[in-house]
C-alpha atoms as a PDB file:
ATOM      1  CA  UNK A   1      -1.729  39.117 -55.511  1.00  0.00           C
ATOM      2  CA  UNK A   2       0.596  39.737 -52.740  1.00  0.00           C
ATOM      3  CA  UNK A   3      -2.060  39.676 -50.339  1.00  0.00           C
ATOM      4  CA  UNK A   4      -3.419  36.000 -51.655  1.00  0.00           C
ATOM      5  CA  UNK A   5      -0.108  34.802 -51.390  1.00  0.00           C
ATOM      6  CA  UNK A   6       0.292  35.990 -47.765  1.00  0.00           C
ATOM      7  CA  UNK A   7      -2.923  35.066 -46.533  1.00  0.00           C
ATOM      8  CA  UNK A   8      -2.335  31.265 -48.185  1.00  0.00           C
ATOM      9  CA  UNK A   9       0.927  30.975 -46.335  1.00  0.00           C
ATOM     10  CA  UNK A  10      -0.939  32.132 -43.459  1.00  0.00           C
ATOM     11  CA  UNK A  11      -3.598  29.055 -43.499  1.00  0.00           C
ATOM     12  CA  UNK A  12      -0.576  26.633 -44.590  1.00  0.00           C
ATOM     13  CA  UNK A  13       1.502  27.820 -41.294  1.00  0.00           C
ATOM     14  CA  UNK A  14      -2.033  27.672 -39.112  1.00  0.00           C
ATOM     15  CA  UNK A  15      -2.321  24.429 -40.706  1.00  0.00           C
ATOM     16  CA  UNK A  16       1.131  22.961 -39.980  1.00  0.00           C
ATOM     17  CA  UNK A  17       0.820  24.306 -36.357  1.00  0.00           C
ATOM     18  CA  UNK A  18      -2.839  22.384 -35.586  1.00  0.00           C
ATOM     19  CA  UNK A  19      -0.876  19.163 -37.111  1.00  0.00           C
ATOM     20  CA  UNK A  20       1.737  20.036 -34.745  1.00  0.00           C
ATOM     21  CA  UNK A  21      -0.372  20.611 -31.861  1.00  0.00           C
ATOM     22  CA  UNK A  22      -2.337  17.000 -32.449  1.00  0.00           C
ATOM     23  CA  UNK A  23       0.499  14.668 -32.909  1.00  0.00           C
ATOM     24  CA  UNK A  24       2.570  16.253 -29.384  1.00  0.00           C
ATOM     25  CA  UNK A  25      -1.198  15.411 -27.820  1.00  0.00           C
ATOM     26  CA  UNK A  26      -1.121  12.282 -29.136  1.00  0.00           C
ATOM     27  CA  UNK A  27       2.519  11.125 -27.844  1.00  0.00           C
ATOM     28  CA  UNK A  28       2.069  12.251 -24.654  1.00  0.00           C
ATOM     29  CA  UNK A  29      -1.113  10.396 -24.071  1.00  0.00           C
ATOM     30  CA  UNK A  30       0.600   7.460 -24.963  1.00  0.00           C
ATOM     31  CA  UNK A  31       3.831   8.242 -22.695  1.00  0.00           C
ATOM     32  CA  UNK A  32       1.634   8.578 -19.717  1.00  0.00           C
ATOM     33  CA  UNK A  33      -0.502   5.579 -20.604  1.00  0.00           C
ATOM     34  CA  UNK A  34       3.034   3.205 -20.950  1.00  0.00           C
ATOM     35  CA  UNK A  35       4.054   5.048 -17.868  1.00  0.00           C
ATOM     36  CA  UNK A  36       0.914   3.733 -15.841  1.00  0.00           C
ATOM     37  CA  UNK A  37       0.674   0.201 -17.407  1.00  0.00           C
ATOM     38  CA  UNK A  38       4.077  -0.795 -16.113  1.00  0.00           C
ATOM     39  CA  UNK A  39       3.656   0.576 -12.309  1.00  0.00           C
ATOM     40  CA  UNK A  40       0.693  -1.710 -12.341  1.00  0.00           C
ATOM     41  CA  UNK A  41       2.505  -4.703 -14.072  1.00  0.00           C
ATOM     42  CA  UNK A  42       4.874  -3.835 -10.869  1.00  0.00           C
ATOM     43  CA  UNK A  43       2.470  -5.069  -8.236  1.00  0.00           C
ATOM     44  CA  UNK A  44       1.073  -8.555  -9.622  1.00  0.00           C
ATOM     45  CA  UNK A  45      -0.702 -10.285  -7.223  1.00  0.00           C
ATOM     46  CA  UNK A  46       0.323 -14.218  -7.050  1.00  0.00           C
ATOM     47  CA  UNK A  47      -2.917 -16.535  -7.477  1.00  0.00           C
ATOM     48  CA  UNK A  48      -1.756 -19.034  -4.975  1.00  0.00           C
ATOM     49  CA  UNK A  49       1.041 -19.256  -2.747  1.00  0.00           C
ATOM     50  CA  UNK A  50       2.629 -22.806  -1.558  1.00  0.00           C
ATOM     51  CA  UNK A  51       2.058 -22.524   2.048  1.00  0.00           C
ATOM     52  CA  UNK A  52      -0.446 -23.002   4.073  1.00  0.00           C
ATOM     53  CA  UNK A  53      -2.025 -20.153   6.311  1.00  0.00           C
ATOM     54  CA  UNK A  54      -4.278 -20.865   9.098  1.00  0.00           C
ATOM     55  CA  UNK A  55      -6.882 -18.014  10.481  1.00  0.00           C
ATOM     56  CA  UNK A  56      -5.646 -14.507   9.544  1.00  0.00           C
ATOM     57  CA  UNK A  57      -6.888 -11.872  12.408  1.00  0.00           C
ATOM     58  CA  UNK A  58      -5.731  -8.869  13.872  1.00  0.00           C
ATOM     59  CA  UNK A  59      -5.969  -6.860  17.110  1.00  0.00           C
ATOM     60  CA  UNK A  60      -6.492  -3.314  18.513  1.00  0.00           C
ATOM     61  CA  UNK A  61      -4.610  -2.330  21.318  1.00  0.00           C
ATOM     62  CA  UNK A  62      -4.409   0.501  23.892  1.00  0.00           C
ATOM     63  CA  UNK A  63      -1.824   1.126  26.654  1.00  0.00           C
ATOM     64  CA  UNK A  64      -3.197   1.638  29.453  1.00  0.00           C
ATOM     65  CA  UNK A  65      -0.885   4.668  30.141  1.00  0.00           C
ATOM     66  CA  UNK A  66      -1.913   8.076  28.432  1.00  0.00           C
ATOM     67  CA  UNK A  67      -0.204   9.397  25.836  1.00  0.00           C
ATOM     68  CA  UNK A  68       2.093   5.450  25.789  1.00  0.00           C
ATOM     69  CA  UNK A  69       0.088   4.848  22.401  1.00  0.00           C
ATOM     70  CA  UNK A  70      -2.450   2.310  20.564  1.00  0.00           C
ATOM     71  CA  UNK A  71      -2.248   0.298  17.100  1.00  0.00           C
ATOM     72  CA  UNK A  72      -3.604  -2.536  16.055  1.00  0.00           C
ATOM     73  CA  UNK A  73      -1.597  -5.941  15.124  1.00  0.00           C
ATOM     74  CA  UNK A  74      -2.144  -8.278  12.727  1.00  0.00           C
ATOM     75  CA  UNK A  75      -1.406 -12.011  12.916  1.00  0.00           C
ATOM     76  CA  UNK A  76      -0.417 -14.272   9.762  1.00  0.00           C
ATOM     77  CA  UNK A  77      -0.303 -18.227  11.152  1.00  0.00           C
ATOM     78  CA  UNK A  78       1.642 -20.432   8.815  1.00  0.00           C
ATOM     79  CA  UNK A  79       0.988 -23.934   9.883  1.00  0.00           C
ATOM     80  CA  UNK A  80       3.248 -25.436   6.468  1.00  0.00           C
ATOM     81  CA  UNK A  81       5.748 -23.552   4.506  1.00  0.00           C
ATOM     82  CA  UNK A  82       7.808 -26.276   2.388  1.00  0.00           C
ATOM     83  CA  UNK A  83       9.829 -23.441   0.542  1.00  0.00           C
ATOM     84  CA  UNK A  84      10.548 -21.696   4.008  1.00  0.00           C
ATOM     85  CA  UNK A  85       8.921 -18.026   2.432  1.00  0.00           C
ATOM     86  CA  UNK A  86       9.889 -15.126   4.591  1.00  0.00           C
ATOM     87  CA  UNK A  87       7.146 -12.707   4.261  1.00  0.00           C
ATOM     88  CA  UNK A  88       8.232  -8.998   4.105  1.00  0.00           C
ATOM     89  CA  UNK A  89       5.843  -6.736   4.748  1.00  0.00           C
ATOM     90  CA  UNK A  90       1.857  -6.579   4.646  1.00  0.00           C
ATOM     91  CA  UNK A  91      -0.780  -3.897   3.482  1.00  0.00           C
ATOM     92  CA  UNK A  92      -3.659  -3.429   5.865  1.00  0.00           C
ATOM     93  CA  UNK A  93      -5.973  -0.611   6.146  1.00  0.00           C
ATOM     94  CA  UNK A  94      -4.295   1.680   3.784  1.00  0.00           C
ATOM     95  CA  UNK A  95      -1.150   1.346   5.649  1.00  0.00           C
ATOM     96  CA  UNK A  96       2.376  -0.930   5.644  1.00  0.00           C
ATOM     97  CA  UNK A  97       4.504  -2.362   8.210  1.00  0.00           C
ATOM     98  CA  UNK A  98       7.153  -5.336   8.078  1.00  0.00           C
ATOM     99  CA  UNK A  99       6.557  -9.010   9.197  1.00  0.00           C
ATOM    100  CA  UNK A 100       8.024 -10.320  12.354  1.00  0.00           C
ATOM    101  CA  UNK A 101       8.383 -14.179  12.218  1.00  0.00           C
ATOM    102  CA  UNK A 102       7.590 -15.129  15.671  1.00  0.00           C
ATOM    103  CA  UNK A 103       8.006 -18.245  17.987  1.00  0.00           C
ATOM    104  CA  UNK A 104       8.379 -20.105  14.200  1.00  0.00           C
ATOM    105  CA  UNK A 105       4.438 -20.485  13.145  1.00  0.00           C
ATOM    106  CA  UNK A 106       3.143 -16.837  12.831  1.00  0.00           C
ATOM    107  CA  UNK A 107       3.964 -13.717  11.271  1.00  0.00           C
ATOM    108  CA  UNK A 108       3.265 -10.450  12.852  1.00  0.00           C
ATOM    109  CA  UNK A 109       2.242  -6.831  11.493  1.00  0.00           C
ATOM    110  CA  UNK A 110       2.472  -3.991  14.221  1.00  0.00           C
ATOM    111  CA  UNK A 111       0.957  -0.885  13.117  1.00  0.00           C
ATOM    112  CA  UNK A 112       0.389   2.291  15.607  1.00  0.00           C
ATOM    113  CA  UNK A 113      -2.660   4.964  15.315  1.00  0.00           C
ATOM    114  CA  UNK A 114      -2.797   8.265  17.137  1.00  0.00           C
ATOM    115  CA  UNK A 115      -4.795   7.507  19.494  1.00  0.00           C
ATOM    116  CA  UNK A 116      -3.356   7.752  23.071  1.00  0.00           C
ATOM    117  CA  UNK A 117      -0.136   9.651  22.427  1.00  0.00           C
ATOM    118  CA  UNK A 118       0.868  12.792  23.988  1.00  0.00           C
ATOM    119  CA  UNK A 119      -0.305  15.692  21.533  1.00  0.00           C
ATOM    120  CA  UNK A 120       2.206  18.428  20.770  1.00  0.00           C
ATOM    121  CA  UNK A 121       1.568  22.269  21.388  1.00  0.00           C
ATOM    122  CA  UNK A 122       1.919  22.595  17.544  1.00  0.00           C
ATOM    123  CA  UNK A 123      -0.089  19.722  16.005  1.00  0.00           C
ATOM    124  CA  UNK A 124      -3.049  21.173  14.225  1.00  0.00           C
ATOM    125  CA  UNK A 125      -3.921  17.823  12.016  1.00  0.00           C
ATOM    126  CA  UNK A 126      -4.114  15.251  14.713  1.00  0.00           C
ATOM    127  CA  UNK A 127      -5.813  12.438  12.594  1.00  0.00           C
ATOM    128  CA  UNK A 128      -5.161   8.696  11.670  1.00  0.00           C
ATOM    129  CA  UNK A 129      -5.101  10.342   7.726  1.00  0.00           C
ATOM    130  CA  UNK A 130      -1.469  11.796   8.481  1.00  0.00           C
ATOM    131  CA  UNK A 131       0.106   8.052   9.594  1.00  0.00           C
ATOM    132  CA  UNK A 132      -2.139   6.522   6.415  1.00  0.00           C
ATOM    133  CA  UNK A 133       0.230   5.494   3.145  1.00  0.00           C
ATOM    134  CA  UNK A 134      -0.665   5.268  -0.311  1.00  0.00           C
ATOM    135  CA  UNK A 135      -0.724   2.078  -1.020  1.00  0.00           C
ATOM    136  CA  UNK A 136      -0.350   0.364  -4.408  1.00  0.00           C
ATOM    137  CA  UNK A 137      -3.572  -1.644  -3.533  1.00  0.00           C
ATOM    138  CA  UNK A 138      -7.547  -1.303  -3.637  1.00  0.00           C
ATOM    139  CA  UNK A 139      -8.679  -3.927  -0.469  1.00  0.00           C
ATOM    140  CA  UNK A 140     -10.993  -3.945   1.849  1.00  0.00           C
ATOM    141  CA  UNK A 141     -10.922  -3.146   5.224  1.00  0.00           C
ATOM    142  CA  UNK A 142     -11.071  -7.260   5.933  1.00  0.00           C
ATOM    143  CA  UNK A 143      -8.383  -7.375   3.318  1.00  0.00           C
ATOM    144  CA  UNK A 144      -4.679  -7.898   2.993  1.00  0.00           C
ATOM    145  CA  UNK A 145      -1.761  -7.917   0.809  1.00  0.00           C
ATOM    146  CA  UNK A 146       1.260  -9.785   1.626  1.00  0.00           C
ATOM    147  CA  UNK A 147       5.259  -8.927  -0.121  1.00  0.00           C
ATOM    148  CA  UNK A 148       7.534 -11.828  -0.117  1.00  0.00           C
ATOM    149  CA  UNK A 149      10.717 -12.725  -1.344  1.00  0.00           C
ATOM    150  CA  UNK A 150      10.859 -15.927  -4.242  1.00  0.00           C
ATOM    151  CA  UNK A 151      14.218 -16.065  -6.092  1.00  0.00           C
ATOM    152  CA  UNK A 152      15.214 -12.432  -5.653  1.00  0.00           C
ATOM    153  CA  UNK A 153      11.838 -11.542  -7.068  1.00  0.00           C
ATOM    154  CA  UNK A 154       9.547  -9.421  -4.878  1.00  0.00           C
ATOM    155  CA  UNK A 155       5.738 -11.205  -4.906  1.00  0.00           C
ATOM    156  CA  UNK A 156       2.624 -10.497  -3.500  1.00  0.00           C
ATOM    157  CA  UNK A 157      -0.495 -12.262  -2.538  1.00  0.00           C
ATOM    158  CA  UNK A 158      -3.846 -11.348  -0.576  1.00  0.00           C
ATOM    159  CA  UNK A 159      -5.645 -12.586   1.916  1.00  0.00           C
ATOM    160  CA  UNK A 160      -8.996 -12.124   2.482  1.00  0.00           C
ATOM    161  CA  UNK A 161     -11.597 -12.488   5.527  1.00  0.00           C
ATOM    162  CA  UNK A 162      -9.611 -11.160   8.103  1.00  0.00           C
ATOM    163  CA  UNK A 163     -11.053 -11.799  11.331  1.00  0.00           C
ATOM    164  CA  UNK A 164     -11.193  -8.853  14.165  1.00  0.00           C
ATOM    165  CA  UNK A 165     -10.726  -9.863  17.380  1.00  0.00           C
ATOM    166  CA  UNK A 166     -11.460  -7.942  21.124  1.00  0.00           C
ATOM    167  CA  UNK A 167      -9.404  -5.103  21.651  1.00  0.00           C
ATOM    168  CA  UNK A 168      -6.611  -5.289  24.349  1.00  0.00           C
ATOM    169  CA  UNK A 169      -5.671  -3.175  26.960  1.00  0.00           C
ATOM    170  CA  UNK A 170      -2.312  -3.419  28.759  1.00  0.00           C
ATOM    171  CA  UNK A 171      -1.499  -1.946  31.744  1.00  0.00           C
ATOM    172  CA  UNK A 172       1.362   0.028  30.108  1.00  0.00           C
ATOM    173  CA  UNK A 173       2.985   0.336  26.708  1.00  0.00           C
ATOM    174  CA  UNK A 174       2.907  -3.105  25.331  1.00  0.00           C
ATOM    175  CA  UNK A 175       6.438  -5.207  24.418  1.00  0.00           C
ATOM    176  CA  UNK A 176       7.154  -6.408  21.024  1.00  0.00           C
ATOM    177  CA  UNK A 177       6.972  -9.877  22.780  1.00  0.00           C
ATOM    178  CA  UNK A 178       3.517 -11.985  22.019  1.00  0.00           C
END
Protein backbone atom coordinates (compact mmCIF):
# COMPACT_ATOMS: atom_id res chain seq x y z
CA UNK A 1 0.00 0.00 0.00
CA UNK A 2 2.83 2.16 0.88
CA UNK A 3 4.37 1.66 -2.31
CA UNK A 4 0.94 2.78 -4.34
CA UNK A 5 0.82 5.67 -2.32
CA UNK A 6 4.43 6.68 -3.10
CA UNK A 7 4.46 5.93 -6.59
CA UNK A 8 0.92 8.14 -6.97
CA UNK A 9 2.59 11.07 -5.31
CA UNK A 10 5.33 10.43 -7.58
CA UNK A 11 3.12 10.92 -10.96
CA UNK A 12 1.15 13.88 -9.08
CA UNK A 13 4.71 15.74 -8.38
CA UNK A 14 5.91 14.69 -12.22
CA UNK A 15 2.66 16.03 -13.09
CA UNK A 16 2.75 19.38 -11.27
CA UNK A 17 6.38 19.86 -12.56
CA UNK A 18 5.38 19.32 -16.61
CA UNK A 19 2.46 22.01 -15.71
CA UNK A 20 5.17 24.00 -14.31
CA UNK A 21 7.53 23.60 -17.02
CA UNK A 22 4.64 24.63 -19.83
CA UNK A 23 3.21 27.70 -18.33
CA UNK A 24 7.19 29.38 -17.58
CA UNK A 25 7.45 28.39 -21.62
CA UNK A 26 4.53 29.99 -22.28
CA UNK A 27 5.28 33.49 -20.43
CA UNK A 28 8.42 33.84 -21.73
CA UNK A 29 7.37 33.47 -25.29
CA UNK A 30 5.09 36.09 -24.75
CA UNK A 31 7.74 38.46 -22.85
CA UNK A 32 10.02 38.22 -25.77
CA UNK A 33 7.25 38.60 -28.33
CA UNK A 34 5.96 42.16 -26.34
CA UNK A 35 9.62 42.85 -26.13
CA UNK A 36 10.04 42.75 -30.07
CA UNK A 37 6.64 44.33 -31.03
CA UNK A 38 7.46 47.59 -29.30
CA UNK A 39 11.23 48.05 -30.75
CA UNK A 40 9.47 47.83 -34.04
CA UNK A 41 6.51 50.19 -33.08
CA UNK A 42 9.83 52.39 -32.24
CA UNK A 43 10.87 52.94 -35.83
CA UNK A 44 7.50 53.88 -37.78
CA UNK A 45 8.12 55.04 -40.96
CA UNK A 46 5.99 58.39 -41.86
CA UNK A 47 3.86 57.86 -45.21
CA UNK A 48 4.46 61.32 -46.42
CA UNK A 49 6.41 64.10 -45.27
CA UNK A 50 5.38 67.96 -46.00
CA UNK A 51 8.32 69.00 -47.93
CA UNK A 52 9.32 68.71 -51.02
CA UNK A 53 12.62 66.81 -52.08
CA UNK A 54 14.11 67.16 -55.40
CA UNK A 55 16.61 64.28 -56.90
CA UNK A 56 18.15 62.23 -54.05
CA UNK A 57 21.85 60.95 -55.21
CA UNK A 58 24.96 60.23 -53.69
CA UNK A 59 28.69 60.13 -54.47
CA UNK A 60 31.88 58.02 -54.04
CA UNK A 61 34.91 59.68 -53.37
CA UNK A 62 38.68 58.99 -53.17
CA UNK A 63 41.54 61.30 -52.07
CA UNK A 64 43.88 61.35 -54.19
CA UNK A 65 46.54 60.96 -51.39
CA UNK A 66 47.14 57.30 -50.05
CA UNK A 67 46.10 56.29 -46.99
CA UNK A 68 43.95 60.32 -46.78
CA UNK A 69 40.68 58.07 -47.13
CA UNK A 70 37.39 57.49 -49.39
CA UNK A 71 33.47 57.47 -48.54
CA UNK A 72 30.77 58.14 -50.33
CA UNK A 73 28.21 61.24 -49.73
CA UNK A 74 24.85 61.46 -50.08
CA UNK A 75 22.82 64.51 -51.12
CA UNK A 76 19.09 65.27 -49.88
CA UNK A 77 17.80 68.62 -52.05
CA UNK A 78 14.85 70.26 -50.38
CA UNK A 79 13.49 72.71 -52.82
CA UNK A 80 10.17 73.59 -50.14
CA UNK A 81 10.07 72.95 -46.50
CA UNK A 82 7.00 75.10 -45.06
CA UNK A 83 7.51 73.58 -41.46
CA UNK A 84 11.38 74.32 -41.70
CA UNK A 85 12.17 70.18 -40.77
CA UNK A 86 15.74 69.72 -39.75
CA UNK A 87 16.62 66.31 -40.79
CA UNK A 88 18.88 64.37 -38.32
CA UNK A 89 20.47 61.70 -39.56
CA UNK A 90 20.00 59.18 -42.63
CA UNK A 91 20.40 55.29 -43.10
CA UNK A 92 22.21 54.30 -46.25
CA UNK A 93 23.86 51.14 -47.05
CA UNK A 94 23.60 49.55 -43.72
CA UNK A 95 25.24 52.46 -42.18
CA UNK A 96 24.28 56.09 -40.31
CA UNK A 97 25.68 59.44 -40.34
CA UNK A 98 24.09 62.97 -39.41
CA UNK A 99 22.67 65.59 -41.90
CA UNK A 100 24.53 68.72 -42.67
CA UNK A 101 22.13 71.49 -43.92
CA UNK A 102 24.17 73.16 -46.47
CA UNK A 103 24.15 76.52 -48.46
CA UNK A 104 20.09 76.37 -47.26
CA UNK A 105 18.56 73.83 -50.09
CA UNK A 106 20.37 70.45 -49.47
CA UNK A 107 21.14 68.14 -46.83
CA UNK A 108 24.28 66.20 -46.73
CA UNK A 109 25.28 62.55 -45.45
CA UNK A 110 29.17 61.94 -45.29
CA UNK A 111 30.01 58.45 -44.72
CA UNK A 112 33.82 57.04 -44.95
CA UNK A 113 34.85 53.29 -46.14
CA UNK A 114 38.27 51.76 -45.69
CA UNK A 115 39.42 52.11 -48.63
CA UNK A 116 42.55 54.34 -48.96
CA UNK A 117 43.58 54.69 -45.33
CA UNK A 118 46.84 53.83 -43.92
CA UNK A 119 46.53 50.10 -42.57
CA UNK A 120 47.89 49.40 -39.10
CA UNK A 121 50.62 46.69 -38.28
CA UNK A 122 47.84 45.01 -36.18
CA UNK A 123 44.65 45.10 -38.28
CA UNK A 124 43.78 41.59 -39.25
CA UNK A 125 39.90 42.39 -40.36
CA UNK A 126 40.44 45.19 -42.77
CA UNK A 127 36.86 45.17 -44.36
CA UNK A 128 33.95 47.70 -44.98
CA UNK A 129 31.85 44.91 -42.51
CA UNK A 130 33.76 46.40 -39.35
CA UNK A 131 32.56 50.36 -40.14
CA UNK A 132 28.86 48.69 -41.16
CA UNK A 133 25.95 49.37 -38.26
CA UNK A 134 22.99 47.50 -37.54
CA UNK A 135 20.49 49.32 -38.59
CA UNK A 136 16.83 49.24 -37.51
CA UNK A 137 15.92 49.07 -41.29
CA UNK A 138 15.57 46.44 -44.27
CA UNK A 139 16.33 48.92 -47.66
CA UNK A 140 17.86 48.56 -50.53
CA UNK A 141 21.01 49.52 -51.63
CA UNK A 142 19.05 52.53 -53.77
CA UNK A 143 17.25 53.07 -50.52
CA UNK A 144 17.12 55.48 -47.65
CA UNK A 145 15.74 56.28 -44.37
CA UNK A 146 15.62 59.70 -43.10
CA UNK A 147 15.24 60.73 -38.79
CA UNK A 148 13.76 64.05 -38.18
CA UNK A 149 12.63 66.02 -35.48
CA UNK A 150 8.43 67.02 -35.42
CA UNK A 151 7.29 68.30 -31.98
CA UNK A 152 9.96 66.62 -29.88
CA UNK A 153 8.98 63.40 -31.57
CA UNK A 154 11.72 61.55 -33.48
CA UNK A 155 10.16 60.49 -37.24
CA UNK A 156 11.32 58.77 -40.05
CA UNK A 157 10.63 58.53 -43.69
CA UNK A 158 12.32 56.77 -46.84
CA UNK A 159 13.32 57.62 -49.88
CA UNK A 160 13.64 55.57 -52.61
CA UNK A 161 15.50 55.59 -56.17
CA UNK A 162 18.57 56.98 -55.18
CA UNK A 163 20.55 57.96 -58.02
CA UNK A 164 24.54 57.10 -58.16
CA UNK A 165 26.51 59.46 -59.62
CA UNK A 166 30.53 59.34 -61.06
CA UNK A 167 32.92 58.86 -58.48
CA UNK A 168 35.26 61.81 -57.53
CA UNK A 169 38.71 62.07 -57.05
CA UNK A 170 40.38 65.01 -55.27
CA UNK A 171 43.71 65.78 -55.33
CA UNK A 172 43.97 65.43 -51.52
CA UNK A 173 41.67 64.71 -48.60
CA UNK A 174 38.50 66.41 -49.48
CA UNK A 175 36.93 69.53 -47.14
CA UNK A 176 33.62 69.30 -45.57
CA UNK A 177 32.87 72.31 -47.92
CA UNK A 178 30.58 71.36 -51.21
Amino acid sequence: MVLILEWYLYKVKLFKMKIFKKITSILITLIVMINFSSCAGTYKLEKSVRLTIGEVYYQDWVAGVQGGGAGFNIFIPVSDNPKNIMFDSVYFKRKKAKLEFSNNTIFIGRFKTTKNRIREINMINDSDDEFFEKTPFNLNDNECVVSYLDNDKIKYFKIENIIKKESILYQKTPSKKL
